[in-house]
Protein backbone atom coordinates (compact mmCIF):
# COMPACT_ATOMS: atom_id res chain seq x y z
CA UNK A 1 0.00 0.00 0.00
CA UNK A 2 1.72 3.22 -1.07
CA UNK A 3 -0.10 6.44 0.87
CA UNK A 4 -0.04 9.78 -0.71
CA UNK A 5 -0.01 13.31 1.01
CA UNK A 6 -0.88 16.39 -0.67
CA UNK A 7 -3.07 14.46 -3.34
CA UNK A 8 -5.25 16.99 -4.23
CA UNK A 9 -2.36 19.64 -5.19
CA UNK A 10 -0.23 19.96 -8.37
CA UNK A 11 2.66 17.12 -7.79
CA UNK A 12 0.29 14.96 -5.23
CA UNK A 13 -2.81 14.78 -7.73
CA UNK A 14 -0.43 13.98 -10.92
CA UNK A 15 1.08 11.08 -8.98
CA UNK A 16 -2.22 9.51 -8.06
CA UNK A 17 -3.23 9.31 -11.30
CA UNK A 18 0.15 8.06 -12.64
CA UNK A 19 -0.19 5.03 -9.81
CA UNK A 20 -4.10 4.58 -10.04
CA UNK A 21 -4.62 1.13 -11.17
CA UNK A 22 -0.81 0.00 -10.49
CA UNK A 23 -0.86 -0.57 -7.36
CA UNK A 24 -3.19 -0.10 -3.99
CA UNK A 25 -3.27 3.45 -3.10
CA UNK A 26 -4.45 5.63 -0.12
CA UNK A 27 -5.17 9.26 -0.55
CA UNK A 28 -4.35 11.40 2.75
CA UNK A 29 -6.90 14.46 2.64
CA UNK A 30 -8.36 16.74 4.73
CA UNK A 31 -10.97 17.24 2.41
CA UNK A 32 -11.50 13.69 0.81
CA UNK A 33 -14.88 15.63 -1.35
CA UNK A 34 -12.02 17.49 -4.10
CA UNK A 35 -10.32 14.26 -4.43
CA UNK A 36 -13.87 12.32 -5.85
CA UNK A 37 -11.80 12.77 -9.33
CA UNK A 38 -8.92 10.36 -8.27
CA UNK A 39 -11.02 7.76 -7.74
CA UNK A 40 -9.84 4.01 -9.41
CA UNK A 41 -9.36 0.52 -9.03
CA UNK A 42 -7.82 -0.04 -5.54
CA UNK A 43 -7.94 3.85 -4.66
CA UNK A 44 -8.57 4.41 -1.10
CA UNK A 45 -9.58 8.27 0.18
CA UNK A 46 -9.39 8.86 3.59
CA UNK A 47 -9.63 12.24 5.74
CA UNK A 48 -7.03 13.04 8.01
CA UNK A 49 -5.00 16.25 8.54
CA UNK A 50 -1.06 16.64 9.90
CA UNK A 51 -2.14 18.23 13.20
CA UNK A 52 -4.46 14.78 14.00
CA UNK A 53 -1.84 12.29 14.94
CA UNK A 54 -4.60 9.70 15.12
CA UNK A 55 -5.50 10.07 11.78
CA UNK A 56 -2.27 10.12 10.92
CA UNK A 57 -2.03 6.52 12.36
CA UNK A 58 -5.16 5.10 10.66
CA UNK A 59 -3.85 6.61 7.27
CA UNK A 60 -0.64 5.09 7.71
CA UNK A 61 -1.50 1.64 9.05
CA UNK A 62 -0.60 -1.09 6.76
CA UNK A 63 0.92 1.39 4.35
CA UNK A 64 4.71 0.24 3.18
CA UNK A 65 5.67 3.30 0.93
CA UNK A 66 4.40 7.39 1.47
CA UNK A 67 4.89 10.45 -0.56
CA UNK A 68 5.40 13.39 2.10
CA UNK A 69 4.10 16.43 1.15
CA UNK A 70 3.73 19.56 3.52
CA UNK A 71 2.93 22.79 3.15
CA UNK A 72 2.82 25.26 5.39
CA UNK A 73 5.95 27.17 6.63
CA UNK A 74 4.43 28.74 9.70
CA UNK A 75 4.53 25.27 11.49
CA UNK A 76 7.24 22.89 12.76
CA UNK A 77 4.96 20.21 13.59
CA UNK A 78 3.43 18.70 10.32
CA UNK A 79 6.05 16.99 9.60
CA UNK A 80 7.57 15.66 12.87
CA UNK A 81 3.86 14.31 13.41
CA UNK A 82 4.18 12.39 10.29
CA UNK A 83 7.08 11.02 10.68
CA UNK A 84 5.88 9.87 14.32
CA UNK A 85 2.94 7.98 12.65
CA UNK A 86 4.96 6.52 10.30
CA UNK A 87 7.17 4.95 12.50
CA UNK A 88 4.88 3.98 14.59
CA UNK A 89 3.00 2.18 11.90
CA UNK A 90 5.98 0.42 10.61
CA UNK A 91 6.14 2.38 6.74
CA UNK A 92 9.33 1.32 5.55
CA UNK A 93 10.33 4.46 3.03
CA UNK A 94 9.51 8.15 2.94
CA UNK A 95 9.30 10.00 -0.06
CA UNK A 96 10.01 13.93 0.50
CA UNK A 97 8.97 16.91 -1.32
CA UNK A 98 11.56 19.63 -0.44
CA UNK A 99 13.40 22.31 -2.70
CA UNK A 100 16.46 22.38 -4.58
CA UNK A 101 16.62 26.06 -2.87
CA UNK A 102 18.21 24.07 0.58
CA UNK A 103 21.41 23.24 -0.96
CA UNK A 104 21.81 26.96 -1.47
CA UNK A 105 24.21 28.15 1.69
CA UNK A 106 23.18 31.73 0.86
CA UNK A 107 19.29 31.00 1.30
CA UNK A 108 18.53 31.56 4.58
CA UNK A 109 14.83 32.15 3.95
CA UNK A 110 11.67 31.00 6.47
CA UNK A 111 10.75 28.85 3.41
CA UNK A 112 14.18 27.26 2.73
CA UNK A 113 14.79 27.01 6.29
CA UNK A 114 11.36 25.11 7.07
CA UNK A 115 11.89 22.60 4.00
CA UNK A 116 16.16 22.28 5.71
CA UNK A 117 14.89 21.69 9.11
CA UNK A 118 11.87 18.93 7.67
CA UNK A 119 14.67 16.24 5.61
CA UNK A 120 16.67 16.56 8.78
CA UNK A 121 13.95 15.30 10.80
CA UNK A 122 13.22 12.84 8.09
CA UNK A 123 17.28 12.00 7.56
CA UNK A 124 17.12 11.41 11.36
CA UNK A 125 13.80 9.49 11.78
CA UNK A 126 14.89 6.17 11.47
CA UNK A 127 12.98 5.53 8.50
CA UNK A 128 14.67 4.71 4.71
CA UNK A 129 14.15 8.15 3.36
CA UNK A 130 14.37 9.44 -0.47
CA UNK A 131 14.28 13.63 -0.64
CA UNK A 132 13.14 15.19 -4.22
CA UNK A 133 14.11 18.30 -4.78
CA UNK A 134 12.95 20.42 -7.50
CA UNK A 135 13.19 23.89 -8.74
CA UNK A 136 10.28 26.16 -8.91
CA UNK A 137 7.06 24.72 -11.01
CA UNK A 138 7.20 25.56 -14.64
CA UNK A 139 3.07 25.59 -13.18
CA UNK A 140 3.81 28.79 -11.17
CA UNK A 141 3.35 30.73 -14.43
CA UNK A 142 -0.78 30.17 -14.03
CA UNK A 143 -0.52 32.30 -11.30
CA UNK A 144 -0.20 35.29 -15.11
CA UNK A 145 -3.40 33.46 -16.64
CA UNK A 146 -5.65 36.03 -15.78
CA UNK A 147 -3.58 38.92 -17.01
CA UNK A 148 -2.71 37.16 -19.78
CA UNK A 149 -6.34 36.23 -21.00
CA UNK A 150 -7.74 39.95 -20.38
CA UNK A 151 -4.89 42.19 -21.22
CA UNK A 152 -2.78 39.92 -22.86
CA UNK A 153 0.00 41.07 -20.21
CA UNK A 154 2.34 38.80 -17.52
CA UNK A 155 3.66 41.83 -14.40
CA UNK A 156 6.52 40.17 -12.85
CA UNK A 157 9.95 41.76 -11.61
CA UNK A 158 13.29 40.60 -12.55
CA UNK A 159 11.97 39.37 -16.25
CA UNK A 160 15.67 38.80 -17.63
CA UNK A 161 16.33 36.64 -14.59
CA UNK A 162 16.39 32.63 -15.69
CA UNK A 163 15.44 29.71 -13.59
CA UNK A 164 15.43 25.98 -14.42
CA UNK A 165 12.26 25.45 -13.85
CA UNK A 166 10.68 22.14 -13.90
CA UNK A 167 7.62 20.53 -15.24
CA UNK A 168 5.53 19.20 -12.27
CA UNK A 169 4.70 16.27 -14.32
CA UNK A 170 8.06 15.33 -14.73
CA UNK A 171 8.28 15.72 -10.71
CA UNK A 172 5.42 12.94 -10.00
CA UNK A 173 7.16 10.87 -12.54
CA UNK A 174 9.97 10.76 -10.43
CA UNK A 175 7.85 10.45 -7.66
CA UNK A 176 6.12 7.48 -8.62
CA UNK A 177 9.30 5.66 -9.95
CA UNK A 178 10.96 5.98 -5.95
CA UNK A 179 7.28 4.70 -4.67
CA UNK A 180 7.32 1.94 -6.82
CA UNK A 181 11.32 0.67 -6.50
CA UNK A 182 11.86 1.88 -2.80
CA UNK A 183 15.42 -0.02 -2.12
CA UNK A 184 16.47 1.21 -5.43
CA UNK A 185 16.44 4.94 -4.37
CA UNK A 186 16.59 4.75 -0.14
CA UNK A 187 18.95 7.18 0.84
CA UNK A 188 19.09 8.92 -2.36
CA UNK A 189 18.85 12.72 -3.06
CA UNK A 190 17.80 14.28 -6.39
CA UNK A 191 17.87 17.62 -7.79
CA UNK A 192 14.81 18.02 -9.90
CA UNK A 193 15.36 20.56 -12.77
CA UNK A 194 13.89 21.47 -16.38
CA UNK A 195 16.19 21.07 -19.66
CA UNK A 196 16.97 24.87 -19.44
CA UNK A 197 16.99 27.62 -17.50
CA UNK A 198 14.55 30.22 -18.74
CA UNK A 199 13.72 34.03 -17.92
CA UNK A 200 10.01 35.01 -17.31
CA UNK A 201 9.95 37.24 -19.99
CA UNK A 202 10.99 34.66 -22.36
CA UNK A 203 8.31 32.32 -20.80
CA UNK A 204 6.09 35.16 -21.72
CA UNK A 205 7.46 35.35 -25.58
CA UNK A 206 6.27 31.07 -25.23
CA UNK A 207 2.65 31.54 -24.59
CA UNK A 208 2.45 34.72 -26.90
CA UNK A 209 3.95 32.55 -30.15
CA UNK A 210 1.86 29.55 -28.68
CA UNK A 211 -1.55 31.63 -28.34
CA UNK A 212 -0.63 33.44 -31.77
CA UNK A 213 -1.27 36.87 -30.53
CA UNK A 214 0.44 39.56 -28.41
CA UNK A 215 1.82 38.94 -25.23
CA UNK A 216 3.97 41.53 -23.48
CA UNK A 217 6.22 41.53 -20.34
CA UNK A 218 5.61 44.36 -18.30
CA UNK A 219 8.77 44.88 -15.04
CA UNK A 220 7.85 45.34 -11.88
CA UNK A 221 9.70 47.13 -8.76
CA UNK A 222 10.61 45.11 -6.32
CA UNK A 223 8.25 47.01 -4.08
CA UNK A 224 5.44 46.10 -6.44
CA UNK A 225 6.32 42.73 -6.43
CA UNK A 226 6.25 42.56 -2.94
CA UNK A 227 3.37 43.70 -2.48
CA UNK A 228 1.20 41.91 -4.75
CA UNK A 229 2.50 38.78 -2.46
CA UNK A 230 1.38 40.83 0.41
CA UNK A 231 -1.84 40.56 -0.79
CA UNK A 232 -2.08 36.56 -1.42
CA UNK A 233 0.11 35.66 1.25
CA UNK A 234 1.15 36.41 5.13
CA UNK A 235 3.86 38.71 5.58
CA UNK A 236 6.64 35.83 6.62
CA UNK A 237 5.89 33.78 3.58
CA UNK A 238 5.71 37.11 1.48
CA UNK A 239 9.02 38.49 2.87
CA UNK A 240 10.43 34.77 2.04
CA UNK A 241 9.37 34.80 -1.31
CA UNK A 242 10.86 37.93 -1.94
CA UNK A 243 14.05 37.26 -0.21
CA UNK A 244 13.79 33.99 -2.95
CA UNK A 245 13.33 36.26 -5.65
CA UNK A 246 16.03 38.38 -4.78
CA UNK A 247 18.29 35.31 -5.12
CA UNK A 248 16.89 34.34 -8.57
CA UNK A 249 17.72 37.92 -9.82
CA UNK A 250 21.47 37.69 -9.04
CA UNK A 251 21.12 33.86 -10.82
CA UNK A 252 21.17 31.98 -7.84
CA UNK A 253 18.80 28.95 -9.97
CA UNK A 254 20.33 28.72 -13.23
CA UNK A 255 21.83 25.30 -13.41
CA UNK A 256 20.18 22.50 -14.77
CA UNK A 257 20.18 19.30 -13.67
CA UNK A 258 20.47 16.15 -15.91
CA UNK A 259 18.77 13.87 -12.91
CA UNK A 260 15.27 13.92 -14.53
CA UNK A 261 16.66 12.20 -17.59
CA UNK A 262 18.90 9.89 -16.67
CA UNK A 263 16.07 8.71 -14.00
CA UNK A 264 13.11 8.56 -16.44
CA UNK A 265 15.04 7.88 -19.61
CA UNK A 266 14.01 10.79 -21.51
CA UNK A 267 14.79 14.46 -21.47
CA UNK A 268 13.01 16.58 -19.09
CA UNK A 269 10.18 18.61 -20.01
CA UNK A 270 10.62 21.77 -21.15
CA UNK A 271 8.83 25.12 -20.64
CA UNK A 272 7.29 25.02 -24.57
CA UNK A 273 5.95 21.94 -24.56
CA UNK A 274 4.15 22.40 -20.39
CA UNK A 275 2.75 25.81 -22.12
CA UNK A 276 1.36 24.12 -25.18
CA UNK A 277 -0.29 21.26 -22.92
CA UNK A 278 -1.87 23.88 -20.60
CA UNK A 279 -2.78 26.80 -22.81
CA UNK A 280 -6.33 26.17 -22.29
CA UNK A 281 -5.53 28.46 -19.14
CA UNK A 282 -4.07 31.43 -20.57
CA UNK A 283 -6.97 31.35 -24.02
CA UNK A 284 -9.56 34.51 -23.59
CA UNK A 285 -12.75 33.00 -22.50
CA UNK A 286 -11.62 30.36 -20.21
């Protein structure tokens, strides 16, 4: 039985569906209503949230193999909970989501400290641990649908600055693979990266030659930037994103990784082709 945290987000949801019908899964959810659309052969959904250690428990009874997602840098408990259960219970391999942002000495973030402090907990649990580590979501860029689809416009600061961002679908591909062969990758750490790194306003250039009509990039300050995250997020987690930012400006995120590839056998994703598959998004009049 392979459990699944985080199943009804981006990496979470696309690994469910790349293990429905493999194997027997169980979907960890505090709201198991939004994941009705997961639902398979041998799919089990089952409420539970990180701050419950007995539902941590029931979802982790008789389960040999979990993906650990978490997601919420304003606690230090979500994850030391889950990791209790999981011992407890007997799971013999942890699958991590972190950030390829840790192995950066100059991030010193809330976010990038939160995701360090969680593998060491997990690196010192006991339990046969893989960490996945990718850069930022090539998905991120929905977050300029709106803009895009009624002005025809992506506001963003630092638009020259690249990033090797990664598909998310190449993520829960990797994801499944360590679920499904857990001796073959206990103890093993891998950088998740796209083929290239790639500026925002050339991401921007992408869905304008994809959609077949203008698209412009329009700079932000830093201020404005800021706070437009103000607005969507608390201050810490703003104030960390923008520290994060920062870094990506003076090209703290530019090198690609070839783990992807040599792990799946075929070249990573790139930005193009995650655009083209999800341009549905960015048309007018969706």
């Amino acid at each position: 039985m392979i459990l699944l945290t985080g199943a009804t987000g981006t990496v979470g949801g696309l690994v469910a569906r790349r293990l429905r019908g493999t194997t027997a899964l169980r979907l960890l959810t505090r709201r198991p209503d939004r994941a009705a659309d997961l639902s398979g052969p041998r799919v089990e959904v089952c409420g539970g949230d990180f701050d419950d250690l007995g539902s941590l428990r029931s979802a982790l009874t008789g389960v040999t193999s979990a993906l650990l997602v978490s997601a919420n840098p304003l606690t230090h408990t979500h994850d030391e909970h889950f990791l209790t259960a999981a011992r407890a219970c007997g799971v013999r391999q942890v699958v991590k989501l972190s950030a390829l942002a840790v192995t950066d000495p100059d991030a010193t973030d809330l976010i990038t400290a939160w995701q360090r402090r969680n593998e060491q907990l997990l690196t010192a649990s006991g339990l046969p641990w893989t960490l996945l580590r990718p850069r930022a979501f090539m998905s991120n860029t929905l977050g300029w649908a709106h803009s895009v689809r009624a002005e025809g416009v992506v506001r963003a600061a630092g638009g020259s600055a690249v990033n090797a961002t990664v598909d998310p679908r190449d993520i829960a591909d990797v994801a499944a693979l360590t679920l499904l062969e857990p001796d073959a990758h206990a103890g093993r750490t891998y950088a998740l990266t796209g083929p290239e790194a790639i500026s925002a306003a050339d991401q921007t250039r992408i869905l304008g030659e994809l959609l077949e009509r203008p698209v412009r990039f329009e700079e932000l300050t830093v201020a404005e930037a800021l706070s437009r995250l103000r607005v969507r997020y608390p201050a810490p987690i703003a104030e960390a994103l923008a520290e994060s930012a920062a870094r990506g400006r003076a090209g703290a995120k530019t090198q690609v990784d070839p783990t992807v590839a040599k792990l799946l056998g075929r070249p990573a994703g790139s930005y193009r082709e995650w655009a083209r598959d999800h341009l549905g998004a960015f048309r007018d009049g969706t």
